[in-house]
PDB file of N, CA and C in Angstrom:
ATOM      1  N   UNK A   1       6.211   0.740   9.257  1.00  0.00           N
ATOM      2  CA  UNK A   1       7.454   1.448   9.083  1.00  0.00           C
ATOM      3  C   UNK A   1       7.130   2.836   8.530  1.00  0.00           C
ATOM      4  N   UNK A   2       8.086   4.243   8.917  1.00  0.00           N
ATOM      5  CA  UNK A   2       7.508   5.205   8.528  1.00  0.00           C
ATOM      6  C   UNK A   2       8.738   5.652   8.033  1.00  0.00           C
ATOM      7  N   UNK A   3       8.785   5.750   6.396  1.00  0.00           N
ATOM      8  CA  UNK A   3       9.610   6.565   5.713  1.00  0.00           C
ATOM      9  C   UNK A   3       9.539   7.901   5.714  1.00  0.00           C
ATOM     10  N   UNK A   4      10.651   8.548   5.894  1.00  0.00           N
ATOM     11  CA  UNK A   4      10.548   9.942   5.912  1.00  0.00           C
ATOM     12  C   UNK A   4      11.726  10.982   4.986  1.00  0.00           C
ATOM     13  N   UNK A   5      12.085  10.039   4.619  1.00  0.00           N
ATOM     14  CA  UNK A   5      13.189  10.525   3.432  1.00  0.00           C
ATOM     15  C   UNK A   5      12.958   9.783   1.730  1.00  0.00           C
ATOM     16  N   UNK A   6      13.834  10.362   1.097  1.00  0.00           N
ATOM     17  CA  UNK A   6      13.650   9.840  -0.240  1.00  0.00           C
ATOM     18  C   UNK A   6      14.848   8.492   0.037  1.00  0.00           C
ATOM     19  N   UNK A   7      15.556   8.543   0.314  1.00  0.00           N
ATOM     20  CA  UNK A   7      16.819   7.881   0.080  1.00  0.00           C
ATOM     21  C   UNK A   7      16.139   6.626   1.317  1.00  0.00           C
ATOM     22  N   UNK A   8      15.757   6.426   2.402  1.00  0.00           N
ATOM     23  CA  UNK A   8      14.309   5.245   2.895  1.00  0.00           C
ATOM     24  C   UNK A   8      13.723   4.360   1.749  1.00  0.00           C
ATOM     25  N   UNK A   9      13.015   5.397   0.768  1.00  0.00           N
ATOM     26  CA  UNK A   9      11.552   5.180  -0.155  1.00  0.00           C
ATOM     27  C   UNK A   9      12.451   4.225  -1.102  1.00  0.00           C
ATOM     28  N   UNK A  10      13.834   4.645  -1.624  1.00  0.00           N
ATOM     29  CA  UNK A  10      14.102   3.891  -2.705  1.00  0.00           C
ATOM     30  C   UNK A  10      14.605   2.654  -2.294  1.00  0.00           C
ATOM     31  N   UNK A  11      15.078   2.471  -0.616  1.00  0.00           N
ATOM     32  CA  UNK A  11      15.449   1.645   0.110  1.00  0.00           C
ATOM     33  C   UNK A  11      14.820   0.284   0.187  1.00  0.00           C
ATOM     34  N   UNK A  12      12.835   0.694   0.162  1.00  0.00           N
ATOM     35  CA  UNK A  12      12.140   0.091   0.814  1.00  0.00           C
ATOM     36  C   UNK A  12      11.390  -0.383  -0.554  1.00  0.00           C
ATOM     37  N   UNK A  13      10.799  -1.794  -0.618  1.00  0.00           N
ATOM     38  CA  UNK A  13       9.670  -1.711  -2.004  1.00  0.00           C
ATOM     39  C   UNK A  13       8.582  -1.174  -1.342  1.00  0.00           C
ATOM     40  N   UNK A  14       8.204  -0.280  -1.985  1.00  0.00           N
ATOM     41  CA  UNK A  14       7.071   0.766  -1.541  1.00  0.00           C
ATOM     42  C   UNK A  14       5.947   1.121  -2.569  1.00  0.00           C
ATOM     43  N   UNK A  15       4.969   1.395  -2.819  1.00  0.00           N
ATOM     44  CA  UNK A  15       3.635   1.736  -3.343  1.00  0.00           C
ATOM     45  C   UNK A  15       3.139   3.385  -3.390  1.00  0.00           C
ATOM     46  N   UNK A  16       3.771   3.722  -2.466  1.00  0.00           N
ATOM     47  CA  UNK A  16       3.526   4.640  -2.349  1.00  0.00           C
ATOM     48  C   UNK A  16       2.517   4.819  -0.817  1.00  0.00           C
ATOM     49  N   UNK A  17       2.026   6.139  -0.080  1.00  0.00           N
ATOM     50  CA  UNK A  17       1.559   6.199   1.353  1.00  0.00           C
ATOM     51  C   UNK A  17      -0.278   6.569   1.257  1.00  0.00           C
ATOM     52  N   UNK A  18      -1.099   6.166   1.827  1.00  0.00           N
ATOM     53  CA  UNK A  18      -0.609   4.833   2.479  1.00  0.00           C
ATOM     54  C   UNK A  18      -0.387   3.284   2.129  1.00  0.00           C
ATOM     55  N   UNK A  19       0.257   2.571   2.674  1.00  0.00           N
ATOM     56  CA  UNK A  19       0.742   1.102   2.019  1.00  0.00           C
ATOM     57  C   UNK A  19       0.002   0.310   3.220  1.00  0.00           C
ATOM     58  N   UNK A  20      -0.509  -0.323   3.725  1.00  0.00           N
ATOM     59  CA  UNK A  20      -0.618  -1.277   4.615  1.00  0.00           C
ATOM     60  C   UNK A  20      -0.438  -2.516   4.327  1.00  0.00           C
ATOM     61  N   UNK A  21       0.483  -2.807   5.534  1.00  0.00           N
ATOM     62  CA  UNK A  21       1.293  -3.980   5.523  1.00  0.00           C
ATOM     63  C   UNK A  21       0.665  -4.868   6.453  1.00  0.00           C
ATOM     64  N   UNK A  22       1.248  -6.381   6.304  1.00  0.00           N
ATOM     65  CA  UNK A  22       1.032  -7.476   7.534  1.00  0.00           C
ATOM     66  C   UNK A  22       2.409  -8.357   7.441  1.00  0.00           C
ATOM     67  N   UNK A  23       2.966  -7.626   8.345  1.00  0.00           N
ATOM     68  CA  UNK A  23       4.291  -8.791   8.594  1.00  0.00           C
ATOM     69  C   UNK A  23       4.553  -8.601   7.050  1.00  0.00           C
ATOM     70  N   UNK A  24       4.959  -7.376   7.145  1.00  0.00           N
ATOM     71  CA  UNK A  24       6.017  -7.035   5.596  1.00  0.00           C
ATOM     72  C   UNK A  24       5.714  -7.360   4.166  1.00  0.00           C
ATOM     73  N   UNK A  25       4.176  -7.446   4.116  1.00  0.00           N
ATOM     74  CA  UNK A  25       3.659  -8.012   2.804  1.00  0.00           C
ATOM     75  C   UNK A  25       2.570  -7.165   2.516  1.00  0.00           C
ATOM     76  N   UNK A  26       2.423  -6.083   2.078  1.00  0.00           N
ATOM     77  CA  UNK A  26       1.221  -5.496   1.286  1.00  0.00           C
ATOM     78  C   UNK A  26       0.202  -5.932   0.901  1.00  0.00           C
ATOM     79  N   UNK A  27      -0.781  -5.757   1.678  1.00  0.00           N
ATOM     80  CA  UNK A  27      -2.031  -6.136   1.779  1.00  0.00           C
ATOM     81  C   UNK A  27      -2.969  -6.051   0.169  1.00  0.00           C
ATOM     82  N   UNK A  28      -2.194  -4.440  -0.727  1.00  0.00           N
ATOM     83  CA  UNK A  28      -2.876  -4.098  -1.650  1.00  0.00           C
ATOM     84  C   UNK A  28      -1.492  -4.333  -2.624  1.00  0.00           C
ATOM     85  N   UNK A  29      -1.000  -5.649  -3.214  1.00  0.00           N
ATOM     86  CA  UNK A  29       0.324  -5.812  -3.927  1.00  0.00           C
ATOM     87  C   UNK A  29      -0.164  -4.930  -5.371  1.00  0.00           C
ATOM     88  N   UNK A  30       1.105  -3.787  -5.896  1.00  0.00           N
ATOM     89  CA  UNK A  30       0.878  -3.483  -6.753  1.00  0.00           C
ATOM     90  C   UNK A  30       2.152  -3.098  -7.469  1.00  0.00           C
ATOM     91  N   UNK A  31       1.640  -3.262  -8.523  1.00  0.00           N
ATOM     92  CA  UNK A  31       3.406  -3.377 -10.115  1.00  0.00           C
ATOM     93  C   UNK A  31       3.728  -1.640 -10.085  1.00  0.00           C
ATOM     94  N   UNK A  32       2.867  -1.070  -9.134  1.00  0.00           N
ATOM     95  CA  UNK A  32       3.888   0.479  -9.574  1.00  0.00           C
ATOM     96  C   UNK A  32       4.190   1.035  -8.435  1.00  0.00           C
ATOM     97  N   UNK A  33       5.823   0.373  -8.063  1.00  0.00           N
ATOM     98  CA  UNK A  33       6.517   0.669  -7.068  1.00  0.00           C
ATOM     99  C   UNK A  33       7.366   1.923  -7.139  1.00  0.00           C
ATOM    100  N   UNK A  34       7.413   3.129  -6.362  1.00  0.00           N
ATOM    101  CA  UNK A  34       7.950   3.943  -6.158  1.00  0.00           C
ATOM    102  C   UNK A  34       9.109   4.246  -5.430  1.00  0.00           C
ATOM    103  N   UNK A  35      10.171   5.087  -5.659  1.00  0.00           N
ATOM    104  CA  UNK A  35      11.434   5.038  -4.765  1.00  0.00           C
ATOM    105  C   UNK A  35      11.074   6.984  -4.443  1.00  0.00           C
ATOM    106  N   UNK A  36       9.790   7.263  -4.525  1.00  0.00           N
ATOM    107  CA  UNK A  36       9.724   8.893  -4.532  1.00  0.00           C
ATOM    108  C   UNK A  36       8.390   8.402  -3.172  1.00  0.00           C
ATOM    109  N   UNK A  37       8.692   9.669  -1.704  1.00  0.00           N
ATOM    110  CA  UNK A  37       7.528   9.671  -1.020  1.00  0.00           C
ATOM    111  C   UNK A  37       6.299  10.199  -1.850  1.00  0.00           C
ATOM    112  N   UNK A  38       5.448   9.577  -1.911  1.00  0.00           N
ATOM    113  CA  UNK A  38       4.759   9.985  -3.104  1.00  0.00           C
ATOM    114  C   UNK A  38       2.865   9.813  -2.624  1.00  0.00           C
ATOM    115  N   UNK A  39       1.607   9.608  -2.891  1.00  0.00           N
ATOM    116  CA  UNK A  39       0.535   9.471  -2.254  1.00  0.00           C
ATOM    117  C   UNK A  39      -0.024   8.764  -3.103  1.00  0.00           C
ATOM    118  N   UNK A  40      -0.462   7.110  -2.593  1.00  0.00           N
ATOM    119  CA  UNK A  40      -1.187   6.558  -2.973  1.00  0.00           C
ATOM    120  C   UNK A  40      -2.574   5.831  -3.370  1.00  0.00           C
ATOM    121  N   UNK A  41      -3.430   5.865  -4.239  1.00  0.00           N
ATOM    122  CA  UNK A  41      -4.618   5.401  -4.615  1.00  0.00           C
ATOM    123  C   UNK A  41      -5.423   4.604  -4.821  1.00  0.00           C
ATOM    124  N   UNK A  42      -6.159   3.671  -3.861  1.00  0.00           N
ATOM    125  CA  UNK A  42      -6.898   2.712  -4.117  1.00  0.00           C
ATOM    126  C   UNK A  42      -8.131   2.096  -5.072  1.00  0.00           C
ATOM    127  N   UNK A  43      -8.056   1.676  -5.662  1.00  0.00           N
ATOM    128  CA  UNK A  43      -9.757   1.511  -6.385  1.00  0.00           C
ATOM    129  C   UNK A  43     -10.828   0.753  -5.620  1.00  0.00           C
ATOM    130  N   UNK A  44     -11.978   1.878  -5.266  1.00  0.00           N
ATOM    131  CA  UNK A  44     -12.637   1.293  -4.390  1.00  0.00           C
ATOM    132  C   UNK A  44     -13.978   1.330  -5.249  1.00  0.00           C
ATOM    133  N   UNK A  45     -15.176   0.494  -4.354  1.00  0.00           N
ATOM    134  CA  UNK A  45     -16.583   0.799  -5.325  1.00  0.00           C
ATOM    135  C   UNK A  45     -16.848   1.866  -5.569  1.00  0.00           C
ATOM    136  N   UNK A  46     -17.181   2.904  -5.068  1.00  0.00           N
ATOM    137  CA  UNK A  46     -17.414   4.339  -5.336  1.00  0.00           C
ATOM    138  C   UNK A  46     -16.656   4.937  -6.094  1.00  0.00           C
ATOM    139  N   UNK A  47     -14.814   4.615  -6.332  1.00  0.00           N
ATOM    140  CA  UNK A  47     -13.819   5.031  -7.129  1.00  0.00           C
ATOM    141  C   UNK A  47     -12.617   5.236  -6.696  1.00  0.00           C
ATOM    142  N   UNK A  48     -11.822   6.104  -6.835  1.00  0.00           N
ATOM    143  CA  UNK A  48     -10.540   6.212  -6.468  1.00  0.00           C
ATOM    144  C   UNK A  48     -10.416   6.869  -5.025  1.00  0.00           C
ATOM    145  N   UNK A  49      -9.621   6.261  -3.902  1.00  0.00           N
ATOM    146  CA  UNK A  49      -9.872   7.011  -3.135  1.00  0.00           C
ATOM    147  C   UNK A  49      -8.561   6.611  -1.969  1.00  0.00           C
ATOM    148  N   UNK A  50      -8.049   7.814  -1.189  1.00  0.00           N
ATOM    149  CA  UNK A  50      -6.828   7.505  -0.425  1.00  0.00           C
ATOM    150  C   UNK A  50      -6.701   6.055   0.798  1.00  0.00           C
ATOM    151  N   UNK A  51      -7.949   5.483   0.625  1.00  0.00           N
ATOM    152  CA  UNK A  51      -7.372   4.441   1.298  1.00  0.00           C
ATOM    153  C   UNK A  51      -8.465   3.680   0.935  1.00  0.00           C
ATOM    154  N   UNK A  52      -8.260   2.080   1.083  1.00  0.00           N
ATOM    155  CA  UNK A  52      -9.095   1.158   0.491  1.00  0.00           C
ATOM    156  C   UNK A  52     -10.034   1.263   2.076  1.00  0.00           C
ATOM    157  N   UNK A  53     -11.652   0.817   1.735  1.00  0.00           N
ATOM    158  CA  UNK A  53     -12.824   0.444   2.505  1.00  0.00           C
ATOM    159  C   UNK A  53     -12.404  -0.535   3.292  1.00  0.00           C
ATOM    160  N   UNK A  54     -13.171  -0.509   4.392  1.00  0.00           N
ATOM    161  CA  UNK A  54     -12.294  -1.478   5.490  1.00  0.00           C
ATOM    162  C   UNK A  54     -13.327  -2.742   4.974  1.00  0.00           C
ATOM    163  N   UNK A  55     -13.839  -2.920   4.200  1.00  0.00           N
ATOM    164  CA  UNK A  55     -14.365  -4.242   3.835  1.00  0.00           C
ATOM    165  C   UNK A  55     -13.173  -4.875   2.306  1.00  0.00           C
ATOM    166  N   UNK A  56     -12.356  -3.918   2.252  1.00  0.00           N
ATOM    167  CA  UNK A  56     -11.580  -4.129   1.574  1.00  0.00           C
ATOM    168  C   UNK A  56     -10.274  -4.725   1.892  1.00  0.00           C
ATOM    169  N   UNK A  57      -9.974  -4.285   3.196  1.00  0.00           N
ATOM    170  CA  UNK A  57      -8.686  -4.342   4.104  1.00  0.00           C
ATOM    171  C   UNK A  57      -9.472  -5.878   4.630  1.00  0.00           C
ATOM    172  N   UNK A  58     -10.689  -5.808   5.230  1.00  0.00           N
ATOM    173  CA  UNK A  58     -11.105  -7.150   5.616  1.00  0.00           C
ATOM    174  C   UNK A  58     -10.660  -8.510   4.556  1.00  0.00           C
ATOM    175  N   UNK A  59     -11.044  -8.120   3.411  1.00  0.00           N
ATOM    176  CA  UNK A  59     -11.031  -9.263   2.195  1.00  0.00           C
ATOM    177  C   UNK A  59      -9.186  -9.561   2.241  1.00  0.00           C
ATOM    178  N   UNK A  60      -8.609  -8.808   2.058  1.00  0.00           N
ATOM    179  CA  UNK A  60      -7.044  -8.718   1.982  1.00  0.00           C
ATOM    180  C   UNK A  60      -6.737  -9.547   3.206  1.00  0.00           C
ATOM    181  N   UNK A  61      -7.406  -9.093   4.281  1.00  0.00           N
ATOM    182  CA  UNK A  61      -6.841 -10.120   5.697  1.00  0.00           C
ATOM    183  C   UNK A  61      -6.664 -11.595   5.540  1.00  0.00           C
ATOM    184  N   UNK A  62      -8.209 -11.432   5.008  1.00  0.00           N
ATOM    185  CA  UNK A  62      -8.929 -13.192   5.009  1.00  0.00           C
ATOM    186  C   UNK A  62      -7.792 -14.010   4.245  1.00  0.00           C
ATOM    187  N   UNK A  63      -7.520 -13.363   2.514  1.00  0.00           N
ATOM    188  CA  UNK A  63      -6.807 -13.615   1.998  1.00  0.00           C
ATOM    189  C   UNK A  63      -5.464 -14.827   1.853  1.00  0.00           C
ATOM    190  N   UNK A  64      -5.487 -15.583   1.280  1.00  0.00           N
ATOM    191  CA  UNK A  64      -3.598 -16.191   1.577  1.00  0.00           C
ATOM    192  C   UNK A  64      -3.165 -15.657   1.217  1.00  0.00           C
ATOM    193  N   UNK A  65      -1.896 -15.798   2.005  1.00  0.00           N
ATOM    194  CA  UNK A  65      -0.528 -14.763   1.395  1.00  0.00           C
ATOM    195  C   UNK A  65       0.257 -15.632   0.537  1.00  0.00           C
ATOM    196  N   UNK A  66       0.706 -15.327  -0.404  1.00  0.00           N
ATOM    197  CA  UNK A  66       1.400 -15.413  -1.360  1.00  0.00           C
ATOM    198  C   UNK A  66       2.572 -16.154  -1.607  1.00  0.00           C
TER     199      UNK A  66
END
């Protein structure tokens, strides 16, 4: 889904961009939800960085959902 307004963002539970989803469930669940388009930060091995390592996105796949 691609928000493009503020009045969307507060609509939607959101994380902030990018969020990746699977069938409407956030792959990276996190307690600081935003209602502002805003840019979000992953913690990866190396450190903070705009999107999680795809061995990261892999682990999240494998994952049960919740």
């Amino acid at each position: 889904m691609l928000l493009t307004t503020p009045e969307a963002a507060r609509e939607t539970p959101f994380a902030g961009s990018p969020t990746i989803a699977v069938d409407g469930r956030d792959l990276f669940p996190s307690k600081d939800a935003t209602d502002a388009l805003a840019c979000r930060v992953y913690p990866t091995p190396p450190g903070l960085a705009g999107v999680p390592t795809v061995e990261q996105v892999a682990e999240a796949l494998r994952a049960p959902s919740s």
